[in-house]
PDB file of N, CA and C in Angstrom:
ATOM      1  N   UNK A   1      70.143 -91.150  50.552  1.00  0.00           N
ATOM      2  CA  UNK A   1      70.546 -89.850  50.061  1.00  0.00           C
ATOM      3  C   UNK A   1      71.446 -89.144  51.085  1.00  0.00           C
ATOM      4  N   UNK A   2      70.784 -89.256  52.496  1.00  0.00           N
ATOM      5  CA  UNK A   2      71.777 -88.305  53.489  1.00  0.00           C
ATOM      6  C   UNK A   2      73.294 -89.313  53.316  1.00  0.00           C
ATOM      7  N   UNK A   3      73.436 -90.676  53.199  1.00  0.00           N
ATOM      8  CA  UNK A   3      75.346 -91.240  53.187  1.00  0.00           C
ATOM      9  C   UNK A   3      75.428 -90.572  51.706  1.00  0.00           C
ATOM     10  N   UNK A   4      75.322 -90.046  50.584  1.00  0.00           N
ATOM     11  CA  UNK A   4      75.400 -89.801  49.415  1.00  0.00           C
ATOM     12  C   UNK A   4      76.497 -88.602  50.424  1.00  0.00           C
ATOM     13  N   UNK A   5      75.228 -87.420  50.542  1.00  0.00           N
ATOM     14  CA  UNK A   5      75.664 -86.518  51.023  1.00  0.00           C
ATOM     15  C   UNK A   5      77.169 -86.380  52.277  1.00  0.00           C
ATOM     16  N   UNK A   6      76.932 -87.402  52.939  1.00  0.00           N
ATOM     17  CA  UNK A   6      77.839 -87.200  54.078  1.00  0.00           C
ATOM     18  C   UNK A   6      79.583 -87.747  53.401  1.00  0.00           C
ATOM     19  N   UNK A   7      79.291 -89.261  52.509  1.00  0.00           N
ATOM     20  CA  UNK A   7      80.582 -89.023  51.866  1.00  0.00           C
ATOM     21  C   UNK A   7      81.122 -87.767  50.487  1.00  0.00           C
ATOM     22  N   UNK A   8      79.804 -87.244  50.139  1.00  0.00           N
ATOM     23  CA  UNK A   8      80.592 -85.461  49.192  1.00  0.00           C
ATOM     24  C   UNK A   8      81.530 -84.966  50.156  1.00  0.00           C
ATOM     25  N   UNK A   9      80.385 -84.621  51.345  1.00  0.00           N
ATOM     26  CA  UNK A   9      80.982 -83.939  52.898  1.00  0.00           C
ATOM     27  C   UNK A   9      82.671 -84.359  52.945  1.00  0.00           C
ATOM     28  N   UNK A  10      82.530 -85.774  53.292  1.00  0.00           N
ATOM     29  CA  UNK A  10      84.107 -86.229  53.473  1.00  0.00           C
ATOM     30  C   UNK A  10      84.897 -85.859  52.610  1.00  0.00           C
ATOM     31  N   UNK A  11      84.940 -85.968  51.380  1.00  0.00           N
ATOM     32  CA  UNK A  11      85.611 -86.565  50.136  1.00  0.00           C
ATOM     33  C   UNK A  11      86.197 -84.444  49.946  1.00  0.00           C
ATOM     34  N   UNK A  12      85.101 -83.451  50.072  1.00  0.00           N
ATOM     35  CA  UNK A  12      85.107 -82.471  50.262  1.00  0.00           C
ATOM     36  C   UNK A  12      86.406 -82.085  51.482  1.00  0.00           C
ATOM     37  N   UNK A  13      86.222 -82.587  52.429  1.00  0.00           N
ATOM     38  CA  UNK A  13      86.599 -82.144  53.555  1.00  0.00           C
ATOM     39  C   UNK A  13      88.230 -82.314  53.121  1.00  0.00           C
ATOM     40  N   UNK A  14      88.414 -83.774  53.052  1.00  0.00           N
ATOM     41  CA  UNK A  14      89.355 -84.454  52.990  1.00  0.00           C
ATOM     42  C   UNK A  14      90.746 -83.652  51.809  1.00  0.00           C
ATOM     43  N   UNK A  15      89.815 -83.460  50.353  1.00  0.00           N
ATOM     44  CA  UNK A  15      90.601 -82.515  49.742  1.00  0.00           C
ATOM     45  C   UNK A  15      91.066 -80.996  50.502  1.00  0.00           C
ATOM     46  N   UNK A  16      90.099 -79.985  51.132  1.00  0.00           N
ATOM     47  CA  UNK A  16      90.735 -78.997  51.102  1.00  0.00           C
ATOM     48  C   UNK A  16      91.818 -79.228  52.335  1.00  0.00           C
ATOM     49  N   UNK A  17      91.391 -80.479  53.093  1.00  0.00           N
ATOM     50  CA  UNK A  17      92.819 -80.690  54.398  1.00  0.00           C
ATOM     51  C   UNK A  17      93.813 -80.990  53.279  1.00  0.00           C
ATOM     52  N   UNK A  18      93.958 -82.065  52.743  1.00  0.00           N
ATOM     53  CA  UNK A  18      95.372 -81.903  52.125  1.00  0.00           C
ATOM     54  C   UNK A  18      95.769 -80.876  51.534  1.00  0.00           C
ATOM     55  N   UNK A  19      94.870 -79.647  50.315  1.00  0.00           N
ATOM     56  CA  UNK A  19      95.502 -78.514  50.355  1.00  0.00           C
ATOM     57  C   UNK A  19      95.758 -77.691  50.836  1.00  0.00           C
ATOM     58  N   UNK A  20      95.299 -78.027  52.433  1.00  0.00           N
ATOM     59  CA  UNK A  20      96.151 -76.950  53.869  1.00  0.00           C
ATOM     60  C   UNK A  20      97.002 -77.535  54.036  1.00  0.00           C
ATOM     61  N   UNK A  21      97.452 -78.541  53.987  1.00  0.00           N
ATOM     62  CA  UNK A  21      98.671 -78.866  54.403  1.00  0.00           C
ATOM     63  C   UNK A  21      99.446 -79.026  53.255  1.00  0.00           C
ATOM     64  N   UNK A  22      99.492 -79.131  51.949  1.00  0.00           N
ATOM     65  CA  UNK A  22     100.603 -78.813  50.778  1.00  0.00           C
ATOM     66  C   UNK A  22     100.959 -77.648  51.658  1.00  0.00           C
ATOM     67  N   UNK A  23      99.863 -76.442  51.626  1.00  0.00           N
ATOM     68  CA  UNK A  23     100.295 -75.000  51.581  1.00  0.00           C
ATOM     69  C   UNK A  23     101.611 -74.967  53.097  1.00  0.00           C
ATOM     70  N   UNK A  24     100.740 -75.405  53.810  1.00  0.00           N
ATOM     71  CA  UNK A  24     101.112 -75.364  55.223  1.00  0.00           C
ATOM     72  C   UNK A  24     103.079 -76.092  54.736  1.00  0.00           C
ATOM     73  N   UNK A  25     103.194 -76.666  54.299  1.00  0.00           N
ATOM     74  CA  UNK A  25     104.574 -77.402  53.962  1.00  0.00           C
ATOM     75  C   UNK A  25     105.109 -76.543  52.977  1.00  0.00           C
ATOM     76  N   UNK A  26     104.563 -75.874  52.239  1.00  0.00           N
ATOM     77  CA  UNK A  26     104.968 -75.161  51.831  1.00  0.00           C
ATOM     78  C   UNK A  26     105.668 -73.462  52.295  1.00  0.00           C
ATOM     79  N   UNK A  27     104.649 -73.069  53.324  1.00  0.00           N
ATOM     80  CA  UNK A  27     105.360 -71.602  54.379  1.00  0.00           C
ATOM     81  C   UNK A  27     106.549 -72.690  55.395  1.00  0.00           C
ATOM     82  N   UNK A  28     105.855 -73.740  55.499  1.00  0.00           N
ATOM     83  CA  UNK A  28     107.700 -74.688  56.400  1.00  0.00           C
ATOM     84  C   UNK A  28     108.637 -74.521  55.427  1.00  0.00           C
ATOM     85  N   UNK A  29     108.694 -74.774  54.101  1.00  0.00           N
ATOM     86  CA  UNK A  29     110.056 -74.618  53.296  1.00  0.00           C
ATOM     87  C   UNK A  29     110.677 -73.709  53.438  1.00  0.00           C
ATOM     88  N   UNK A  30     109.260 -72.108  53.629  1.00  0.00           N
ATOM     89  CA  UNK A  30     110.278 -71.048  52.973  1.00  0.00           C
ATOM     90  C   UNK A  30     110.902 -70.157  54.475  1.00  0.00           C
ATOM     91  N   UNK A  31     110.738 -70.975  55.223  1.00  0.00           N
ATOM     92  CA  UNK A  31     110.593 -70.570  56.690  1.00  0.00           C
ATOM     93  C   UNK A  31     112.321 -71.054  56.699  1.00  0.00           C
ATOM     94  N   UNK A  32     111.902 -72.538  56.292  1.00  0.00           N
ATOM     95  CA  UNK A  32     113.962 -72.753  56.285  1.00  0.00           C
ATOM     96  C   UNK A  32     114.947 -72.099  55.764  1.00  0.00           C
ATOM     97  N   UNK A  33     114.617 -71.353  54.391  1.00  0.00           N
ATOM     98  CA  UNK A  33     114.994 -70.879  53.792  1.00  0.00           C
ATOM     99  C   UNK A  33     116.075 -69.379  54.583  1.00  0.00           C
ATOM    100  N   UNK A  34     117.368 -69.557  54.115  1.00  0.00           N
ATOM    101  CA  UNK A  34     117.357 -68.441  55.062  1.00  0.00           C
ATOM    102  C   UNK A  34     117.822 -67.081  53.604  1.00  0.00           C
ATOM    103  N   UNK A  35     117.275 -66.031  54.237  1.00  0.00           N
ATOM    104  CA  UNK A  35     117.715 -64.121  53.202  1.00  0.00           C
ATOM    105  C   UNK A  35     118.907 -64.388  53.811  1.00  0.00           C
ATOM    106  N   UNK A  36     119.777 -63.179  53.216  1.00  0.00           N
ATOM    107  CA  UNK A  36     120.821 -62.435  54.208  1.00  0.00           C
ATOM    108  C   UNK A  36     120.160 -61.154  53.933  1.00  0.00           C
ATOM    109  N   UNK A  37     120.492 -60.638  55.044  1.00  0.00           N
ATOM    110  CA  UNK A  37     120.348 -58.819  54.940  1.00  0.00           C
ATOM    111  C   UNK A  37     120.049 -58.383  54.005  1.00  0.00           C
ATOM    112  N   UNK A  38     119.438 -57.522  53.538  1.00  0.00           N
ATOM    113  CA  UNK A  38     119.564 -56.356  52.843  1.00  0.00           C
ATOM    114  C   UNK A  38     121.035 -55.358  52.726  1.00  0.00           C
ATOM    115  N   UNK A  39     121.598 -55.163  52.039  1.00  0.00           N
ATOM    116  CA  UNK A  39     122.956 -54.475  51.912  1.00  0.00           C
ATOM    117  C   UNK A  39     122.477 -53.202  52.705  1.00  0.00           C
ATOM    118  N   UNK A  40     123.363 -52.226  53.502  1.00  0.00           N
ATOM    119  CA  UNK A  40     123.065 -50.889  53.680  1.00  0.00           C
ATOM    120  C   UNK A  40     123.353 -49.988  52.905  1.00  0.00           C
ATOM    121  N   UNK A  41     122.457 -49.275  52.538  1.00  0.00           N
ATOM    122  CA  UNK A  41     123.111 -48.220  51.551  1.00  0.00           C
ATOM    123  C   UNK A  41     124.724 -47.626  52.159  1.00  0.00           C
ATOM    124  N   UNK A  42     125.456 -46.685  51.316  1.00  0.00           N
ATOM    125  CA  UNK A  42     126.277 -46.486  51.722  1.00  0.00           C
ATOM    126  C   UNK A  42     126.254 -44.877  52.180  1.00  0.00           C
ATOM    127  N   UNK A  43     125.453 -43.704  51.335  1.00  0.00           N
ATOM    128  CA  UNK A  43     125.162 -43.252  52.162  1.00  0.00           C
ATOM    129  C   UNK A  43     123.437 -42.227  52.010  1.00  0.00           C
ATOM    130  N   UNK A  44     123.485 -41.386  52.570  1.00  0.00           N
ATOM    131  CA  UNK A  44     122.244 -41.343  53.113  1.00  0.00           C
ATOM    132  C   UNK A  44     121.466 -40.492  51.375  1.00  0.00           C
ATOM    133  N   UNK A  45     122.307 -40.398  50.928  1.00  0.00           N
ATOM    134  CA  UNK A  45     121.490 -39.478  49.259  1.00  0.00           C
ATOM    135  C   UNK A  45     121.955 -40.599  48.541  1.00  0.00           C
ATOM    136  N   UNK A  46     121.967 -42.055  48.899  1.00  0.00           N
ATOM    137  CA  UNK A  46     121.767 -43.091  47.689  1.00  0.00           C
ATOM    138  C   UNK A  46     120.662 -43.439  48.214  1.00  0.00           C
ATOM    139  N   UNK A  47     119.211 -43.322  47.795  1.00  0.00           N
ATOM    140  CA  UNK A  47     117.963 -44.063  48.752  1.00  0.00           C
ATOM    141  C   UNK A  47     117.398 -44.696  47.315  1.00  0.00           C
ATOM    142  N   UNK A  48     117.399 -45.938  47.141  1.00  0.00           N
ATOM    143  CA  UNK A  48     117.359 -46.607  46.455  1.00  0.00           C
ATOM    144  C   UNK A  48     116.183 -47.645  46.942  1.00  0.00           C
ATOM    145  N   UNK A  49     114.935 -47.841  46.494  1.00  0.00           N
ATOM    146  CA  UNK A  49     113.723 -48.827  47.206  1.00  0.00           C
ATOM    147  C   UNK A  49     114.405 -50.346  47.092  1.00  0.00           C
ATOM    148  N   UNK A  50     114.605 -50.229  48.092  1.00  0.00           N
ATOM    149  CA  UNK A  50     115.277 -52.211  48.299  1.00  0.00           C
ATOM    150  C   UNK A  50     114.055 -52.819  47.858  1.00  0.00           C
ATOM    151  N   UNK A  51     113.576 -54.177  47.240  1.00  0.00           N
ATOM    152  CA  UNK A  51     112.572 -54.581  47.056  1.00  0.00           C
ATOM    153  C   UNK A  51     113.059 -56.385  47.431  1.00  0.00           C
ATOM    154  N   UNK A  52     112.584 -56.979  48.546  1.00  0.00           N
ATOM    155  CA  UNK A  52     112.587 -58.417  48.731  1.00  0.00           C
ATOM    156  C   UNK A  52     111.963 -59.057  48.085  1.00  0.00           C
ATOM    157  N   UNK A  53     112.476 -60.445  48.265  1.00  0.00           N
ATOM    158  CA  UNK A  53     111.836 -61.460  47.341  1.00  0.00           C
ATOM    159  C   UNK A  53     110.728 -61.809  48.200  1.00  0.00           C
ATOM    160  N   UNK A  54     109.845 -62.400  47.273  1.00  0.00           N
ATOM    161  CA  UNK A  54     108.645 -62.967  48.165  1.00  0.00           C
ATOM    162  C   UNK A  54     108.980 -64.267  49.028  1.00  0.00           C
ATOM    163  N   UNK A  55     108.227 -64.431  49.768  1.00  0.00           N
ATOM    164  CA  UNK A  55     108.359 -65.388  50.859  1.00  0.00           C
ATOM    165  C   UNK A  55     107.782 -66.728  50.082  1.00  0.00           C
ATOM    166  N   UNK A  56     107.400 -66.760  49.040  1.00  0.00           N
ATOM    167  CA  UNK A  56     106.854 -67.704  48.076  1.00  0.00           C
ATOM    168  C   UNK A  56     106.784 -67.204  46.850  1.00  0.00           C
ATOM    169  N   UNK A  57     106.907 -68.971  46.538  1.00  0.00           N
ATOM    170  CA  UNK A  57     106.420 -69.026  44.954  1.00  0.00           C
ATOM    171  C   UNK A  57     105.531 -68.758  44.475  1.00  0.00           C
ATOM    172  N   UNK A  58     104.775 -67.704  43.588  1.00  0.00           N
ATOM    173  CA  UNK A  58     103.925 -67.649  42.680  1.00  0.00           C
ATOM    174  C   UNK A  58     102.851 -68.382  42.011  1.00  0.00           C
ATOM    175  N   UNK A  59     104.015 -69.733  41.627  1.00  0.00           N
ATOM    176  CA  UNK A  59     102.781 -71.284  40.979  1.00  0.00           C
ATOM    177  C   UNK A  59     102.405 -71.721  42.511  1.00  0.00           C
ATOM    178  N   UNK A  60     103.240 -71.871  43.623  1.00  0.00           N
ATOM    179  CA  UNK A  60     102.157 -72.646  44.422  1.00  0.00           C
ATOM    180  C   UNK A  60     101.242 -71.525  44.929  1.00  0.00           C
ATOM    181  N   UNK A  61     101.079 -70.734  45.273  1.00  0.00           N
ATOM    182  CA  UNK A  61     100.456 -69.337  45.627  1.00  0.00           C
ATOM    183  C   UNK A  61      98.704 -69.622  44.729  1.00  0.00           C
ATOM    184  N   UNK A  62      99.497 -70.296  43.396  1.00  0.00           N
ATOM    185  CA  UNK A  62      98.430 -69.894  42.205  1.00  0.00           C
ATOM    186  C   UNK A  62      98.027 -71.661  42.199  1.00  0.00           C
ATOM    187  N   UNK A  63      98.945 -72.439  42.932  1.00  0.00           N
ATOM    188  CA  UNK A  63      98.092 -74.060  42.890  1.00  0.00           C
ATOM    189  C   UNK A  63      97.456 -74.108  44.364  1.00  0.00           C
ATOM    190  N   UNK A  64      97.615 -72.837  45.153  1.00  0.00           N
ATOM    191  CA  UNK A  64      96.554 -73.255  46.852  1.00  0.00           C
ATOM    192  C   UNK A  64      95.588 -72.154  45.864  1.00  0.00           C
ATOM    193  N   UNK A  65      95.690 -71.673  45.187  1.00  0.00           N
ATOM    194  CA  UNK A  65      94.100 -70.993  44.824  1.00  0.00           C
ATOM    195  C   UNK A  65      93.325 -72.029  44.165  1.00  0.00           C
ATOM    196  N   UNK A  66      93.744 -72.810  43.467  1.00  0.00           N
ATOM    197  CA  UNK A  66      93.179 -73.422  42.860  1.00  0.00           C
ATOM    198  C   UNK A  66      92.253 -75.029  43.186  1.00  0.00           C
ATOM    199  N   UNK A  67      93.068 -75.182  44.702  1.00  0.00           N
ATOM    200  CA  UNK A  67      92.684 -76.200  45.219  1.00  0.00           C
ATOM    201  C   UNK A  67      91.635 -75.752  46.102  1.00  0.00           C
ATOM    202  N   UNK A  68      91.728 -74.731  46.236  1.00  0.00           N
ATOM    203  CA  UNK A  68      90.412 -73.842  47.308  1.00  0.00           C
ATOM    204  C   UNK A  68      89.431 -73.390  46.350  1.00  0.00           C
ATOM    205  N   UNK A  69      89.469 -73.140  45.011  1.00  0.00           N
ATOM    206  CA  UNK A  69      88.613 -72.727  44.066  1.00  0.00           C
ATOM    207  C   UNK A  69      87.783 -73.993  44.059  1.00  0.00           C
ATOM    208  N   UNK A  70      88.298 -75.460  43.733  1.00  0.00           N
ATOM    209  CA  UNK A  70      87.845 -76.327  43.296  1.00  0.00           C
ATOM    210  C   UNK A  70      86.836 -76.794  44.667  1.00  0.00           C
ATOM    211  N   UNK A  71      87.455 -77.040  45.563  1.00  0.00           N
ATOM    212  CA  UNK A  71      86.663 -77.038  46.960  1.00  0.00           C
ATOM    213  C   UNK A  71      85.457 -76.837  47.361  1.00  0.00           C
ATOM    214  N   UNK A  72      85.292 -74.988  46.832  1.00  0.00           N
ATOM    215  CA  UNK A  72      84.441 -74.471  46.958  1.00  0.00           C
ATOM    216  C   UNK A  72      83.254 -74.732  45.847  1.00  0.00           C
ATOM    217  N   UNK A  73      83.665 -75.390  44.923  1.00  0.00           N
ATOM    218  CA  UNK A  73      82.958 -76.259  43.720  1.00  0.00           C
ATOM    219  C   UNK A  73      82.478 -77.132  43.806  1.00  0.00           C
ATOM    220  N   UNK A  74      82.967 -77.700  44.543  1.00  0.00           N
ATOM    221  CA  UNK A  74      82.674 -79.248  45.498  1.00  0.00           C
ATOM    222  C   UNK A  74      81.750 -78.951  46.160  1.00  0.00           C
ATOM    223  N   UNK A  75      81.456 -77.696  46.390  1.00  0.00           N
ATOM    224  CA  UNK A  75      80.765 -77.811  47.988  1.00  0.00           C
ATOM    225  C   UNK A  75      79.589 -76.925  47.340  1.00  0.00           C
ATOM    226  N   UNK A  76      79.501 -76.400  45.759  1.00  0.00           N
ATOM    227  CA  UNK A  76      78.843 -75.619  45.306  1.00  0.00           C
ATOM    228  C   UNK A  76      77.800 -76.358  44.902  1.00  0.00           C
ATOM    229  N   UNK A  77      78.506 -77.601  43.956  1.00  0.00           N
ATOM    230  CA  UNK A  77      77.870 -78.746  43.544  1.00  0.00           C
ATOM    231  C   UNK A  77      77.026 -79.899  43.946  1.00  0.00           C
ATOM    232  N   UNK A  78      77.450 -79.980  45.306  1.00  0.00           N
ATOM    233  CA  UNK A  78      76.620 -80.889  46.303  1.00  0.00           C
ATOM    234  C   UNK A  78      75.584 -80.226  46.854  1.00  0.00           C
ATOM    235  N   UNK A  79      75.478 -79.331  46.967  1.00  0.00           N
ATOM    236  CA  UNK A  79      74.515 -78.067  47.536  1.00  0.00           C
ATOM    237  C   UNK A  79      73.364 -78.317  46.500  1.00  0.00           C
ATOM    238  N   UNK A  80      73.276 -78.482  45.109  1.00  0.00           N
ATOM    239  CA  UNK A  80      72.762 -78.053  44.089  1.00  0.00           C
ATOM    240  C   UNK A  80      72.184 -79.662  44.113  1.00  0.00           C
ATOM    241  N   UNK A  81      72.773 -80.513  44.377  1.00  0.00           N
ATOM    242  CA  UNK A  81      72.079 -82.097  44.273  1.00  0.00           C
ATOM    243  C   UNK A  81      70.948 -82.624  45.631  1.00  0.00           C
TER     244      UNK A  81
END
């Protein structure tokens, strides 16, 4: 029963490392990525809220939740056996 347990452990472990490192390759992409500036307004009674883009995508944002959701399922589930 305890090797049952110790390969969940691994098999557990092993998934949420690779979804640190998707993610992790993923802040490297957007790291390459280069902005330009923000334009300057032109003058001081145009104040207009500049709004940047995010530093990421959304779906992967919403596929590292999901690989950490499942994880924690993994680890919810073995607990329970």
């Amino acid at each position: 029963m305890n090797d049952y347990r110790q390969e969940i452990h691994k098999a557990a472990e092993k998934a949420f490392m690779d979804a640190l490192e998707k993610l992790e390759e993923t802040f490297e992409e957007v790291e390459e990525v280069e902005v330009p500036p923000p334009p300057k307004p032109a003058s001081k009674t145009d104040k207009k809220e500049t709004r940047r883009a995010p530093a990421f995508d959304l779906q992967e944002l919403e596929d590292a939740a999901a690989d950490i959701e499942r994880y924690m399922a993994s680890l919810h589930k073995s607990e329970e056996s």
